[in-house]
Structure formats: C-alpha cells, structure tokens
Protein backbone atom coordinates (compact mmCIF):
# COMPACT_ATOMS: atom_id res chain seq x y z
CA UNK A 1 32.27 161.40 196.08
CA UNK A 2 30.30 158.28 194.80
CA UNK A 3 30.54 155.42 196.67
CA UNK A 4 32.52 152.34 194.54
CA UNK A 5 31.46 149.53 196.76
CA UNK A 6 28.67 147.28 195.75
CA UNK A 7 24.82 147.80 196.82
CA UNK A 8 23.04 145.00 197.20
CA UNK A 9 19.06 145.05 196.51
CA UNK A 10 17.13 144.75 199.51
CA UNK A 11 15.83 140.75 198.87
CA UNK A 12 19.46 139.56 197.72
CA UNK A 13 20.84 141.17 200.75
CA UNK A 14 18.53 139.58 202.78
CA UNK A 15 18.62 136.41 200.95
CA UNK A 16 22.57 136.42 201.62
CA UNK A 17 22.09 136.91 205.37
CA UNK A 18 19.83 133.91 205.25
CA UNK A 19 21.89 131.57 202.72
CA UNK A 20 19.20 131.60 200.75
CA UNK A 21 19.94 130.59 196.68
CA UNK A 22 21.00 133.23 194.42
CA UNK A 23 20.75 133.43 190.93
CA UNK A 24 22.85 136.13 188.98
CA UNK A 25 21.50 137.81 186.05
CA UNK A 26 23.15 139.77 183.24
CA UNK A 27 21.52 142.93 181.85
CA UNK A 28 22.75 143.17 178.53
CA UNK A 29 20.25 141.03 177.51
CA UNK A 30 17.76 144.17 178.83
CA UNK A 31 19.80 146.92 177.19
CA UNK A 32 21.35 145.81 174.19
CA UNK A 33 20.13 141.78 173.66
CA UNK A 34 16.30 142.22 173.27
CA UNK A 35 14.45 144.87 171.07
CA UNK A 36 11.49 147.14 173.17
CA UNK A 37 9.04 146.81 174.81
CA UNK A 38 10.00 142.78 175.05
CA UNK A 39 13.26 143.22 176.95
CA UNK A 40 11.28 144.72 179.93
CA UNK A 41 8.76 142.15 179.88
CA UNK A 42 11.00 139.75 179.31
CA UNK A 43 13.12 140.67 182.71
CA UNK A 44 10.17 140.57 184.50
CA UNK A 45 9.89 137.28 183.24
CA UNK A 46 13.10 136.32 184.00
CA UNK A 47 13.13 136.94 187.50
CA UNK A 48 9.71 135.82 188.08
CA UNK A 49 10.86 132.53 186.61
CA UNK A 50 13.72 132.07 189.29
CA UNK A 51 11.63 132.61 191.88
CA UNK A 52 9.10 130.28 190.82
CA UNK A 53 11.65 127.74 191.27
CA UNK A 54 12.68 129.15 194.75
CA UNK A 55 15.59 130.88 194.20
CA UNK A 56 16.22 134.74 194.78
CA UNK A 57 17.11 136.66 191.42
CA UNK A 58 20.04 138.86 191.59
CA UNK A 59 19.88 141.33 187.99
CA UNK A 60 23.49 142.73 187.92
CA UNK A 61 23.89 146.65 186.39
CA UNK A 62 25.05 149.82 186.84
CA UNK A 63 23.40 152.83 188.06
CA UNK A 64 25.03 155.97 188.49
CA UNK A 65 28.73 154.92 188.52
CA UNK A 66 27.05 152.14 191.37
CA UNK A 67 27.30 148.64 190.73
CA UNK A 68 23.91 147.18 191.67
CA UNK A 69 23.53 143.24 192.49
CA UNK A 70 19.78 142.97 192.25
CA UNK A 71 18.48 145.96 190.45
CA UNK A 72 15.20 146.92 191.47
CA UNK A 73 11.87 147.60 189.38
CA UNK A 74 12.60 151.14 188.56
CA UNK A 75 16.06 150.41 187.93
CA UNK A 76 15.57 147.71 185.02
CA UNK A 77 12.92 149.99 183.70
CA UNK A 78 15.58 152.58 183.26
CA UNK A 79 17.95 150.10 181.73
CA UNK A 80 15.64 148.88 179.14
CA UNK A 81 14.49 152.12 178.16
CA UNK A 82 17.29 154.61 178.35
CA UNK A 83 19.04 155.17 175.24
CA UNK A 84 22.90 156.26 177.39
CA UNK A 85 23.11 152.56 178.69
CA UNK A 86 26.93 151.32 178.10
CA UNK A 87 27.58 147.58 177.52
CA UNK A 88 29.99 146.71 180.38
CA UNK A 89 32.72 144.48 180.12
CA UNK A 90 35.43 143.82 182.94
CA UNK A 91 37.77 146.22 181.86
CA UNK A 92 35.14 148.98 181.43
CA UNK A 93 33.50 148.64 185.03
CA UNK A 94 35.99 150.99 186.99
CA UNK A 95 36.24 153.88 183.92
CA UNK A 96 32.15 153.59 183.99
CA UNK A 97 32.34 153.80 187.91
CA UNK A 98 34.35 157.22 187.71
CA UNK A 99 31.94 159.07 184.57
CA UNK A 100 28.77 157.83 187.06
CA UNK A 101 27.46 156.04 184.25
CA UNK A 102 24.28 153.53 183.31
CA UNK A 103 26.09 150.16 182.52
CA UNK A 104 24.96 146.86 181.56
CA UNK A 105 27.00 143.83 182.40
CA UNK A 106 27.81 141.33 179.99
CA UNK A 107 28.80 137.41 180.62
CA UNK A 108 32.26 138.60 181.66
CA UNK A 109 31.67 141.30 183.77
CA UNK A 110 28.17 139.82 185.58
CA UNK A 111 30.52 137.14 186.68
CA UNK A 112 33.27 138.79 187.69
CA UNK A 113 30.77 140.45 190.30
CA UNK A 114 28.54 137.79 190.90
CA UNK A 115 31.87 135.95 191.65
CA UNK A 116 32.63 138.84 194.21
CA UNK A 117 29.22 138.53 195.73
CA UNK A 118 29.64 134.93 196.77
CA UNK A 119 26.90 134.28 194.09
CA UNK A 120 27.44 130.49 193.13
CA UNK A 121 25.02 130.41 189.78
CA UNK A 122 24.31 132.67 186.91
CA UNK A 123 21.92 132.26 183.97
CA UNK A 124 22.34 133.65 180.66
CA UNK A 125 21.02 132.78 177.31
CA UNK A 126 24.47 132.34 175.14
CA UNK A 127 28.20 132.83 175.97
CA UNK A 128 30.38 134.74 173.31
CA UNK A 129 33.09 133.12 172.45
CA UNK A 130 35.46 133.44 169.30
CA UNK A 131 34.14 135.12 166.21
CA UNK A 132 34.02 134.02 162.70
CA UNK A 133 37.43 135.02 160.97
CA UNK A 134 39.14 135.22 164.56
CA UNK A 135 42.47 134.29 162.93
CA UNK A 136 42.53 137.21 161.01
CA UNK A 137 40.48 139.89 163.13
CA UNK A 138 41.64 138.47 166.55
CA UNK A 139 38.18 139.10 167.69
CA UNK A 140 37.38 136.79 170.63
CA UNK A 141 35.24 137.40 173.57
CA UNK A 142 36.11 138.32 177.11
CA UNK A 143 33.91 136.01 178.27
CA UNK A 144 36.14 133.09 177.20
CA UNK A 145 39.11 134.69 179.66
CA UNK A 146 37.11 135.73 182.30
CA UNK A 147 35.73 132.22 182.78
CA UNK A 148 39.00 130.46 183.06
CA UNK A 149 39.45 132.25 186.01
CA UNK A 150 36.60 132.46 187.97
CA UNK A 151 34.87 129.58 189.92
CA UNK A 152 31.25 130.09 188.95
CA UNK A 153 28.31 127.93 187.41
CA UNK A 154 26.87 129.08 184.34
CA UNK A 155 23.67 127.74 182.65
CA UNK A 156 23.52 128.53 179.19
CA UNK A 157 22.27 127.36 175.85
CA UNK A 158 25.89 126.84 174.51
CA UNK A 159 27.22 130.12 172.70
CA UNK A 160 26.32 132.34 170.19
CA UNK A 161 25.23 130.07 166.84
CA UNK A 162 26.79 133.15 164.82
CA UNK A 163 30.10 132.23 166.50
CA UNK A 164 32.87 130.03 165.95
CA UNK A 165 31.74 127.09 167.88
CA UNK A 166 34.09 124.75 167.22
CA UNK A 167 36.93 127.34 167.67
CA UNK A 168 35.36 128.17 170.62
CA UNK A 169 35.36 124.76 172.50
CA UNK A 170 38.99 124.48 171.38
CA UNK A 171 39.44 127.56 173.64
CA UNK A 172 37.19 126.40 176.28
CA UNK A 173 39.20 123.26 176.53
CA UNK A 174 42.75 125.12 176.29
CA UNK A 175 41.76 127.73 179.27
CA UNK A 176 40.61 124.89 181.68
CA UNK A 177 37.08 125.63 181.25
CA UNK A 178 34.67 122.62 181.96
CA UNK A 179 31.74 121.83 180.13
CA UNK A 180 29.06 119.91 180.80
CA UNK A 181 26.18 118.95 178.98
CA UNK A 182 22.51 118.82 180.60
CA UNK A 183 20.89 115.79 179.14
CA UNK A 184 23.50 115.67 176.16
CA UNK A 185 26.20 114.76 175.44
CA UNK A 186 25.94 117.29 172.42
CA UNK A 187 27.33 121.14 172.63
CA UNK A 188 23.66 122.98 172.08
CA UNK A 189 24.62 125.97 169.64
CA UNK A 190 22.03 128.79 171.34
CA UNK A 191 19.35 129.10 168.60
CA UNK A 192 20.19 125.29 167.66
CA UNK A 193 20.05 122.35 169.66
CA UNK A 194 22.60 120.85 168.19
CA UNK A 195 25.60 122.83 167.24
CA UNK A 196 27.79 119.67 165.99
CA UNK A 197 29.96 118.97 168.61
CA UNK A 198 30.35 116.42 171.17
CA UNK A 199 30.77 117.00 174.91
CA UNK A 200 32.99 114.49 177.55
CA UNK A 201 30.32 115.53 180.47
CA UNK A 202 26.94 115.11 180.88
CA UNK A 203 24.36 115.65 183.88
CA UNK A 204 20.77 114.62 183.88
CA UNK A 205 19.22 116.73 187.15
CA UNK A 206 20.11 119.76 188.90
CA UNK A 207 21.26 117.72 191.79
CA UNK A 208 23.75 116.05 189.79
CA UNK A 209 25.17 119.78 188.40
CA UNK A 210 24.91 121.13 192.52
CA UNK A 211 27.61 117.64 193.25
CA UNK A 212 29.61 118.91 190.29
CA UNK A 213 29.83 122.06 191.74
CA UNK A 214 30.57 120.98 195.25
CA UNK A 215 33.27 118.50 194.05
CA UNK A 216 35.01 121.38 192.41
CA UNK A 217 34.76 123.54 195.33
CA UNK A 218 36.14 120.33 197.61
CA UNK A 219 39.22 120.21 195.55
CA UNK A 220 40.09 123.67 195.37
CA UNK A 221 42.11 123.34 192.19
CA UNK A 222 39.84 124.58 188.72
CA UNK A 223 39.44 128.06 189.56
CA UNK A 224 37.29 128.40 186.16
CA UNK A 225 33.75 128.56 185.57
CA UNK A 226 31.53 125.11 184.91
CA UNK A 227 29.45 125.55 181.72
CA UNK A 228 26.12 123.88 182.37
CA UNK A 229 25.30 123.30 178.32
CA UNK A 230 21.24 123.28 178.10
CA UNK A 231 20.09 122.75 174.90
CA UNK A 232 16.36 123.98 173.82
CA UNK A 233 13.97 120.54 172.77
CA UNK A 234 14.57 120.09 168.91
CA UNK A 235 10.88 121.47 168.38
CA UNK A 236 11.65 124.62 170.01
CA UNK A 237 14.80 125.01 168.18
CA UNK A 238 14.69 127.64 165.45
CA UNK A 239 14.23 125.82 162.02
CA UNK A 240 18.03 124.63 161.08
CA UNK A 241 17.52 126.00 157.63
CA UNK A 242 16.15 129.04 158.28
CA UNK A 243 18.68 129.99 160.80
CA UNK A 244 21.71 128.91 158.03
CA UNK A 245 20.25 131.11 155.38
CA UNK A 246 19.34 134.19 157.69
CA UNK A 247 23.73 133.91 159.30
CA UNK A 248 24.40 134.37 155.97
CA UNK A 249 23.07 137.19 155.25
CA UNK A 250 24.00 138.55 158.39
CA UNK A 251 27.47 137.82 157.46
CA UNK A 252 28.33 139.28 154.25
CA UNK A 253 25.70 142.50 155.83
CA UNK A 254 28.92 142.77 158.37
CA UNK A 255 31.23 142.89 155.51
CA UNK A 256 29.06 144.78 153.59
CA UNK A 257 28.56 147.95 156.77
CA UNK A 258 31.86 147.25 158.07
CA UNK A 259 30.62 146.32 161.37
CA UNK A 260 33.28 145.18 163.81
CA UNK A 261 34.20 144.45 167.23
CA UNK A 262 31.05 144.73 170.02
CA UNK A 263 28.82 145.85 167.73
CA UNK A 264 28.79 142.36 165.89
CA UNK A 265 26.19 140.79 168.26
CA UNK A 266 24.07 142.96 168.29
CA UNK A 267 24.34 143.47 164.49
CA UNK A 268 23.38 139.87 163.90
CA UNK A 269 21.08 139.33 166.28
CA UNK A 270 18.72 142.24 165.41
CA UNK A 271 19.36 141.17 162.12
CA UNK A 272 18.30 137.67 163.08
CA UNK A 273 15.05 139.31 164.52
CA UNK A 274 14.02 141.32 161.11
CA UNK A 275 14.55 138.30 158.66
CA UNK A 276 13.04 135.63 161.00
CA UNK A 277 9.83 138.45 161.37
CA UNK A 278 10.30 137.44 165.13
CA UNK A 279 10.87 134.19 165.17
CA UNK A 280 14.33 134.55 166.72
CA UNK A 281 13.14 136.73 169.65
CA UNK A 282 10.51 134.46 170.65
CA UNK A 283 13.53 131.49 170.42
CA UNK A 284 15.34 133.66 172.35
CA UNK A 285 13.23 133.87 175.09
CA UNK A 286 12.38 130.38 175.41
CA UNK A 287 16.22 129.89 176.02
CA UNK A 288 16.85 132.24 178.54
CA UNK A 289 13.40 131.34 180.52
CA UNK A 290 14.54 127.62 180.77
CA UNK A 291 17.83 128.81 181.85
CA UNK A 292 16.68 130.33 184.45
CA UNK A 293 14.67 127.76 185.60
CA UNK A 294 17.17 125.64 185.54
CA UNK A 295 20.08 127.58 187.62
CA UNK A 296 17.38 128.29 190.04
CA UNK A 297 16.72 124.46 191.08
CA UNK A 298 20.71 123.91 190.78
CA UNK A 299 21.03 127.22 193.09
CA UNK A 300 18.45 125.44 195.41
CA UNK A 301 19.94 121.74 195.48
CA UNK A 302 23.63 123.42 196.04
C-alpha cells in the first residue's frame, strides 16, 4: 500500500522545524509550461533564485502516487523529462494518488497543498483565469475557485495575456479574491505590463505585502488567496504588437485544430514560443525569476 500522506524534502522539513521562510513552487511550469532542455534549467534557476533571497524553495509534484513538497534534484529531472507526467489539478490529486502516478501541480492544486503545508507564499509566473469565449464554452480555470478559498499569498505577473482579463478580475472581485498591485496600480497582463485594467491596492516593498498578509491573518475573515500583481519593467515586456498579432493567430489555430479545455495553454503558449522564435520563453523566464525573488523577500519579512 502507498503511503497518501505528504513527504516533505529534507531542507523544507527542516526549514519548517526551524520557521524558516518557505516558498511554494508549481511544477507545471517544468512539465508542461516550458519547452526542453530550458524547463530544467530554468527550475534550477528558480530555486536558486529563492534562496538567493533567503528563503527555502519548496517545488510541489507528484512522484509515484506521493505528493512531494520540495522535490529533490532527481525528482525535477524526472518531471521535466518524462513524457507520462499528468497536469494535476485539485480534483485529479487523489485519482493520481491511487494509479501511483507522475503529476505536476498547477496554480490550484500547488496551493491547495502548499495551503496544507502551512506554506504562507507561492510564486508562479501567471494565474489562469477565464478563457476567451467563456460565455459560450464555460471554460474557466480552477485556479479562480480554488483561490477564493484558500488563505495564501501569491506573486504573479497577473494572468495569462491569452485570457480574458477583464472577465477575469470581474471573477476575482465576485469570489472575494484580493488583489494587489506591486508598484502599480495597473493589473500587469503576464507577457504585458500593462494589461488595461486598474487595481484598488497597491504595495511598494515586500514588507508592506508581509503587513497585508498579517492583517488578513489578524482578522480571520478572507479565507481567499492575496494576489501580489508584479508586473515585468515595460522594456522587458514582450513588444505589445508583436504579442497582439502572434494571440491571433493562436486563436483562430484553436478554432482551426479544435483545441479545447487544458490543452489551450499549452496550445498557445508553445505557439507563442514558435512565432516569437523564442522571444516568449525568454519573457517567460524573466517573469517567473522576479517572482520568485520577490515571494522570497515577502516569505522572509512575514
């Protein structure tokens, strides 16, 4: 019989016995969000970043039916290179757990257990939120519904750009989610820095984010996540027209292939890496590298 409770690497458990900061990690972004050989490099990256900034890096997977909060080496190797790797939502972790598979978390489910583990922050590159065409497909991400319920601080660069991002505030705001802008007042829209919408909430340093946090934690009455909302400098940003013409195409090639439901990320954002001849990925990676960074000094000022 496999055991269902969660293993803890050996420098996050020892970082927990200490109260040391955590950062959670998803590993989609190994598995399915990053082409090879740059998704290993890139989680080295990753995790070398957050301990730069002196927090402990917890990479959240599967292995074997096992959920694992802080993979190790040999682990993430296997999840970037194995082609048997499942995408893992909530719902899927327990039928995973019972076929002893390889799973990679996504937003909603690397929560959900980071949440469990007493984890406080988690860095990811975008959220999903509600597709394009959402009132006729009803496609919408489980990230949106997981968040309204659990109490966790998430650094990202806004959502998806190849999202509904306007739609997707609207549900934000309507499941109690808060949002909160680092150094703008303006919703960042992942490749973008600017995604056209203004935010109520603003913070300018991670200590200022860590007395949000505490606050909410004080009053006991959000349950939801806090959205920390860090947009990429404009001249890291991938060239606004550019990125219009290249969602286009990506759009009608969904209509076109009849790609639907989870396979619509990754659809568009490989696609987003072939027309761009890269330009994306290396975007991409400057997002998720600062948001590391910057849930690791919030993990250390909380």
């Amino acid at each position: 019989m496999i055991n269902h409770a969660i293993r803890f690497g050996p420098d996050v458990e020892a970082a927990r016995a200490a109260g040391a900061p955590i950062v959670a990690l998803e590993s989609t972004i190994i598995s399915h969000g990053l082409p090879r050989p740059a998704n290993l490099t890139v989680a080295k990256e990753i995790e070398a970043t957050v301990r730069a900034a002196g927090a402990v890096p917890a990479t959240i997977g599967m292995i074997g039916g096992e959920i694992v909060v802080g993979l190790g080496n040999d682990e993430i190797h296997h999840l970037a290179n194995s082609d048997t790797v499942v995408k893992l939502s909530v719902r899927d972790l327990a039928p995973a757990a019972a076929a002893r598979a390889d799973g990679a978390t996504t937003v909603a489910a690397t929560s959900a257990i980071a949440t469990k583990a007493g984890i406080a922050v988690f860095a990811t590159g975008g959220l999903g939120g509600v597709h394009r065409d959402a009132a006729h497909t009803f496609d919408e991400s489980a990230d949106l519904t997981a968040l309204s319920r659990l109490p966790i601080a998430i650094v990202c660069a806004g959502v998806k750009s190849i999202l509904d991002v306007g739609a997707t505030l609207e549900r934000l705001e309507t499941l109690g989610v808060s949002v909160v802008g680092y150094g703008t007042r303006r919703f960042p829209g992942f490749y973008l820095t600017d995604a056209g919408f203004d935010l109520d909430w603003s913070a300018d340093d991670p200590a200022a984010i860590a007395g949000i946090i505490r606050a909410d934690r004080a009053h006991a009455v959000h349950g939801g996540a806090i959205i920390v909302a860090n947009p990429l400098p404009i001249a890291e940003q991938l060239d606004p027209d550019l990125h219009d013409r290249v969602l286009a195409e990506g759009l009608a090639g969904l209509e076109r292939d009849g790609v639907t439901g989870k396979d619509v990320t990754p659809y568009l954002l490989s696609h987003f890496h072939t027309a761009t001849e890269g330009r994306s990925l290396d975007v991409n990676v400057k997002i998720i590298l600062r948001n590391a960074d910057l849930a690791a000094r919030i993990a250390t000022a909380l």
